[in-house]
N, C-alpha and C. Protein backbone atom coordinates (compact mmCIF):
# COMPACT_ATOMS: atom_id res chain seq x y z
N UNK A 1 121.19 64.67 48.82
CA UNK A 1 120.83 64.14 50.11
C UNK A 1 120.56 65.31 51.05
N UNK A 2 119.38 65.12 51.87
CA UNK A 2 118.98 66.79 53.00
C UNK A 2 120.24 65.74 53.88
N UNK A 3 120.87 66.55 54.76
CA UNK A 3 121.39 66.48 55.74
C UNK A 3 121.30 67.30 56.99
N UNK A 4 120.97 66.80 57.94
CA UNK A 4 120.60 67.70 59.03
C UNK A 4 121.87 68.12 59.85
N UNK A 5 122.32 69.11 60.44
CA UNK A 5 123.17 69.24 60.89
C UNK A 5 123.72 69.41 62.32
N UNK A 6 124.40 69.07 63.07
CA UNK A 6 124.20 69.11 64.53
C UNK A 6 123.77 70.71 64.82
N UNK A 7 124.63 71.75 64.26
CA UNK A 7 124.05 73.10 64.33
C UNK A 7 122.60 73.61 64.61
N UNK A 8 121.62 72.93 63.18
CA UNK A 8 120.62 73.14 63.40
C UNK A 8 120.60 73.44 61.71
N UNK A 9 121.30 73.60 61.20
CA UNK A 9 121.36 73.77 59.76
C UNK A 9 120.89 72.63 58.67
N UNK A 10 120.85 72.97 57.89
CA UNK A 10 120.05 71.99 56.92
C UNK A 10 121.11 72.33 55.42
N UNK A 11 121.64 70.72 55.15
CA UNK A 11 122.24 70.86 53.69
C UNK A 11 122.04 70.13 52.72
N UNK A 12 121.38 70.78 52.04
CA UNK A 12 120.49 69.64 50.75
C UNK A 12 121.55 69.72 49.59
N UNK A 13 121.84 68.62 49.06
CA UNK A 13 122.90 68.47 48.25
C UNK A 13 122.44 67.63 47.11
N UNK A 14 122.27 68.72 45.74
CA UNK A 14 121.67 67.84 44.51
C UNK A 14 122.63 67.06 43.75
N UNK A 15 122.55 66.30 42.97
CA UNK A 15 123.15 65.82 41.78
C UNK A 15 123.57 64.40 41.59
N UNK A 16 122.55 63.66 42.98
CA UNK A 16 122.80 61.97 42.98
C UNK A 16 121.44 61.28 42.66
N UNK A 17 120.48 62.41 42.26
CA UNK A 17 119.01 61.77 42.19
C UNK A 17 118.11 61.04 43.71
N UNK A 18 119.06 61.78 44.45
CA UNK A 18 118.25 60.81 46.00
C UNK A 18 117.47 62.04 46.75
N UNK A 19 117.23 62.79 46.07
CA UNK A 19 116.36 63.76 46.39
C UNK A 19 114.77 63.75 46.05
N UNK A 20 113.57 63.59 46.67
CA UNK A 20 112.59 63.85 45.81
C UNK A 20 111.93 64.86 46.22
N UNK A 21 111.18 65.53 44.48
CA UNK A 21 111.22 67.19 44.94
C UNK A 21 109.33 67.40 44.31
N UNK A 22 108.89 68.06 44.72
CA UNK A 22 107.34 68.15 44.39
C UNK A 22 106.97 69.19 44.62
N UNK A 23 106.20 70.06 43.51
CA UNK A 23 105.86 71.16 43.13
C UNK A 23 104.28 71.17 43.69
N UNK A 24 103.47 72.27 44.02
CA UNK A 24 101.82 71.90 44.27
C UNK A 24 101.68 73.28 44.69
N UNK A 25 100.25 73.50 44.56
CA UNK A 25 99.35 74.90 45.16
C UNK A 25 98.40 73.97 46.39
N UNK A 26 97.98 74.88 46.73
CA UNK A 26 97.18 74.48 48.28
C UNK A 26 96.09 76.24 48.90
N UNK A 27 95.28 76.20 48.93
CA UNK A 27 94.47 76.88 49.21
C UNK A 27 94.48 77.10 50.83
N UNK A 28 94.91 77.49 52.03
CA UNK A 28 95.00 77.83 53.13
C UNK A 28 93.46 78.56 53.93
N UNK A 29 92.75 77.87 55.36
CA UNK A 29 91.98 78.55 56.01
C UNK A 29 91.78 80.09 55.36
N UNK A 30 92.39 80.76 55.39
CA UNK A 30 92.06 81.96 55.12
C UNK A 30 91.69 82.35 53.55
N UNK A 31 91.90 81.34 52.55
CA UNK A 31 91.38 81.28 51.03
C UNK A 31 92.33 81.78 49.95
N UNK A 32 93.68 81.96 50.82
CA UNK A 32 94.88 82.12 50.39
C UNK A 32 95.17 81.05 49.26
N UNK A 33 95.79 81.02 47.93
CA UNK A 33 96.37 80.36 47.63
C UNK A 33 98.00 80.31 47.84
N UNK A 34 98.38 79.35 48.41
CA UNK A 34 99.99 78.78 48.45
C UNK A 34 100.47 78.27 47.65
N UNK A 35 101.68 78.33 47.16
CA UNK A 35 102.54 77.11 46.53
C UNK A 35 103.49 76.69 47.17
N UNK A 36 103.78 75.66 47.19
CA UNK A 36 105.47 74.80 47.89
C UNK A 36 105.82 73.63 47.13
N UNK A 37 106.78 73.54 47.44
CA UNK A 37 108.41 73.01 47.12
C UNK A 37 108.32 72.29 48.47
N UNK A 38 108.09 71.01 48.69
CA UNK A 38 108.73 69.44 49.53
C UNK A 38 110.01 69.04 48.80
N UNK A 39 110.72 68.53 49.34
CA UNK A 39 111.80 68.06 49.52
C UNK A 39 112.37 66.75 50.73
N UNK A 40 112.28 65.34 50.01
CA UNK A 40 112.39 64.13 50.70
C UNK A 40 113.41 63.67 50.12
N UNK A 41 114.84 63.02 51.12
CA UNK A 41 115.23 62.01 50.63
C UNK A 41 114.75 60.94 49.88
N UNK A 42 115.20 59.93 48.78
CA UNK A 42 114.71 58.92 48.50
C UNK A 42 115.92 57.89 47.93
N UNK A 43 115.47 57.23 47.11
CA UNK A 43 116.78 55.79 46.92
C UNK A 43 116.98 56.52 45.44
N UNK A 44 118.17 56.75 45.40
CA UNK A 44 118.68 57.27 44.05
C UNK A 44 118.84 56.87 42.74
N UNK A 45 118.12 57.56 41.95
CA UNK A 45 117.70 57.38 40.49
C UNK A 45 117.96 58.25 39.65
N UNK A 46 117.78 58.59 38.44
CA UNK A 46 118.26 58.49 37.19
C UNK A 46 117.87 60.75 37.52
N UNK A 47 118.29 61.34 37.85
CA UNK A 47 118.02 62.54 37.87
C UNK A 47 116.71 63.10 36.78
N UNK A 48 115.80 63.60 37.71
CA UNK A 48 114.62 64.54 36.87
C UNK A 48 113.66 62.91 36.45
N UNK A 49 113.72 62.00 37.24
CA UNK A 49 112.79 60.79 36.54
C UNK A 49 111.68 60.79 37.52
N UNK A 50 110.70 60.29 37.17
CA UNK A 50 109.61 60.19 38.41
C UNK A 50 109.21 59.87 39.76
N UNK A 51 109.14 60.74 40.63
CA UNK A 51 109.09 59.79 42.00
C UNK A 51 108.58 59.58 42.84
N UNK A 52 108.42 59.21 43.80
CA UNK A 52 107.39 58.19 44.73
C UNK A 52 106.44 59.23 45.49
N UNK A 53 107.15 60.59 45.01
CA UNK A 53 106.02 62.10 45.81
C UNK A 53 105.11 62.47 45.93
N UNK A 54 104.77 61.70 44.67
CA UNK A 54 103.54 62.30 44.75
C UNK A 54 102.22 61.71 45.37
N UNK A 55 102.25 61.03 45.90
CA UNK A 55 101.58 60.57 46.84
C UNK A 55 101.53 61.13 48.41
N UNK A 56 102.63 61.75 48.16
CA UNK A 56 102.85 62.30 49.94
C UNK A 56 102.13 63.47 50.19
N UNK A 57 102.07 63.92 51.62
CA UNK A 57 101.11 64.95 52.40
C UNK A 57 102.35 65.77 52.67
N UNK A 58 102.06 67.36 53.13
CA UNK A 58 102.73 68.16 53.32
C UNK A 58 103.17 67.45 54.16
N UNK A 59 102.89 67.14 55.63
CA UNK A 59 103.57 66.96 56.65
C UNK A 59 104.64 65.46 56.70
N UNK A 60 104.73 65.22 55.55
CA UNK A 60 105.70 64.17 55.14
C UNK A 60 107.00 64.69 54.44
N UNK A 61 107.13 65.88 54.34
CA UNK A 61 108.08 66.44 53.66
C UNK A 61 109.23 67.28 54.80
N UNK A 62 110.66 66.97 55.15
CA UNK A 62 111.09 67.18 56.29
C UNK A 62 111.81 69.18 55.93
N UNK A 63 111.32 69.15 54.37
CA UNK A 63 111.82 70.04 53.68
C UNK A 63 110.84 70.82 52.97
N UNK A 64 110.04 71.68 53.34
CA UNK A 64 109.25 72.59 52.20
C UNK A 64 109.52 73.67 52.60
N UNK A 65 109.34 74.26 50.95
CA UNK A 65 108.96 75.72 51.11
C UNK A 65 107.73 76.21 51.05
N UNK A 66 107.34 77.33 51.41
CA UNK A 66 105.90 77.94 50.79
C UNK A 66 106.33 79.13 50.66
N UNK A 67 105.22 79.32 49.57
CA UNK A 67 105.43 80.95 48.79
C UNK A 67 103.94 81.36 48.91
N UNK A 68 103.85 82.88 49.17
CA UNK A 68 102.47 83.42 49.13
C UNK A 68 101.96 83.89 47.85
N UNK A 69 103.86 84.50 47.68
CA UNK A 69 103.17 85.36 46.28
C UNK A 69 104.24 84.91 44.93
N UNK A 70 103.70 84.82 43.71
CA UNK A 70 104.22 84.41 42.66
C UNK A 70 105.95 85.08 42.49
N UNK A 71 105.95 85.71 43.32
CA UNK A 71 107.23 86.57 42.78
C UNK A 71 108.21 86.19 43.78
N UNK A 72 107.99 85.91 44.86
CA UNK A 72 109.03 84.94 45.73
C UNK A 72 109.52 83.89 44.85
N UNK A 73 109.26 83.23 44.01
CA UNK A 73 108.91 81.93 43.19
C UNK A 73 110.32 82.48 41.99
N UNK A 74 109.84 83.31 41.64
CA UNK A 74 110.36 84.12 40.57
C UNK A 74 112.36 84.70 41.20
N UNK A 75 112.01 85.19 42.34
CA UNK A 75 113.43 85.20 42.92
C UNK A 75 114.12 84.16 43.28
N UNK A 76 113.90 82.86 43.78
CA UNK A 76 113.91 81.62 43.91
C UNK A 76 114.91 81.12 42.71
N UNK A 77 113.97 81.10 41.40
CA UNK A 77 114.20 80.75 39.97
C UNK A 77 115.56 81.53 39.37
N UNK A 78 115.39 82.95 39.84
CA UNK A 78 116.25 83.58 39.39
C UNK A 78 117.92 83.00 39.53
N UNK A 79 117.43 83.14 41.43
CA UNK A 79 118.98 82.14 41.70
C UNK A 79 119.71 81.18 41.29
N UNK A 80 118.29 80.40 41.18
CA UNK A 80 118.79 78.95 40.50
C UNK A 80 119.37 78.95 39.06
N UNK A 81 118.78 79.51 38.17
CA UNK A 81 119.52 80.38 36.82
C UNK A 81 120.69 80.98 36.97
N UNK A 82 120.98 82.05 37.95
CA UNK A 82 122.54 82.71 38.15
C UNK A 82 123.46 81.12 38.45
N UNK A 83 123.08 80.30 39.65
CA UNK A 83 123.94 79.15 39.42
C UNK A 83 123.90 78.39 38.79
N UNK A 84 123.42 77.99 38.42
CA UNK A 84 123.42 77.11 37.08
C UNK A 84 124.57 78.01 35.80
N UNK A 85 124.34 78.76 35.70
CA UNK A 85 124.69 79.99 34.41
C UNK A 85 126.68 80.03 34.98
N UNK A 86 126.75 80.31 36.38
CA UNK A 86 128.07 80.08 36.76
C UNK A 86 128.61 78.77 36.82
N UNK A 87 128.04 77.82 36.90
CA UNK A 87 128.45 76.09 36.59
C UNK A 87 128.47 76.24 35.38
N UNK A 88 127.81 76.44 34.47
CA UNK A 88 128.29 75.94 32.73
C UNK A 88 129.44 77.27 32.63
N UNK A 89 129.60 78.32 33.09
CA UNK A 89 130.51 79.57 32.67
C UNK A 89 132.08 78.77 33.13
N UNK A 90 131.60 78.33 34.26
CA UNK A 90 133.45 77.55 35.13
C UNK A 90 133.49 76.40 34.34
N UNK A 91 132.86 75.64 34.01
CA UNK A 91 133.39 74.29 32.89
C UNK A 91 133.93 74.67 31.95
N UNK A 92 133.05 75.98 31.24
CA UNK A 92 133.48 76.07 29.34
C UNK A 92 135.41 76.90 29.97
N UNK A 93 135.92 77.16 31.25
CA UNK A 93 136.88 78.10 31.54
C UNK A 93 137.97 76.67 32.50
N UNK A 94 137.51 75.41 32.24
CA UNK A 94 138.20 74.52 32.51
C UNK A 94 139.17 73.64 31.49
């Protein structure tokens, strides 16, 4: 669930499927290619199953990222691998 925070902070919290998440490139005025990552609440389902996103416009997403260059993408990934890699390391130590 994104949660907005009175702060001003933003806390997106995976693992109930009420997240929907959408991958895409986009070509920018200047002939730039972009990629981003949207991120919408939605009604919770079966994790990693198909969802209603893809139909949506950037400016429907209360959550994106954009990347300029492939290697932002790549540090991104990385993270997500180190945690992930420390969640299965703390279970197999439970």
């Amino acid at each position: 669930m994104i949660i907005n925070n009175e702060d001003g902070s933003v806390n997106i919290r995976f693992g109930f499927g009420d997240i929907g998440l959408l991958g895409y490139d986009c070509v920018d005025e200047d002939g730039n290619i972009n990629g981003f990552v949207g991120m919408c609440n939605q009604d919770a389902q079966e994790i990693g199953s198909s969802t209603t996103t893809t139909n949506m416009e950037l400016k429907d997403f209360p959550i994106l990222m954009t990347f300029r260059k492939e290697e932002s993408i790549n540090v991104l990934i990385k993270a997500l691998i180190n945690a992930k890699s420390a969640m299965i390391e703390s279970k197999l130590k439970v």
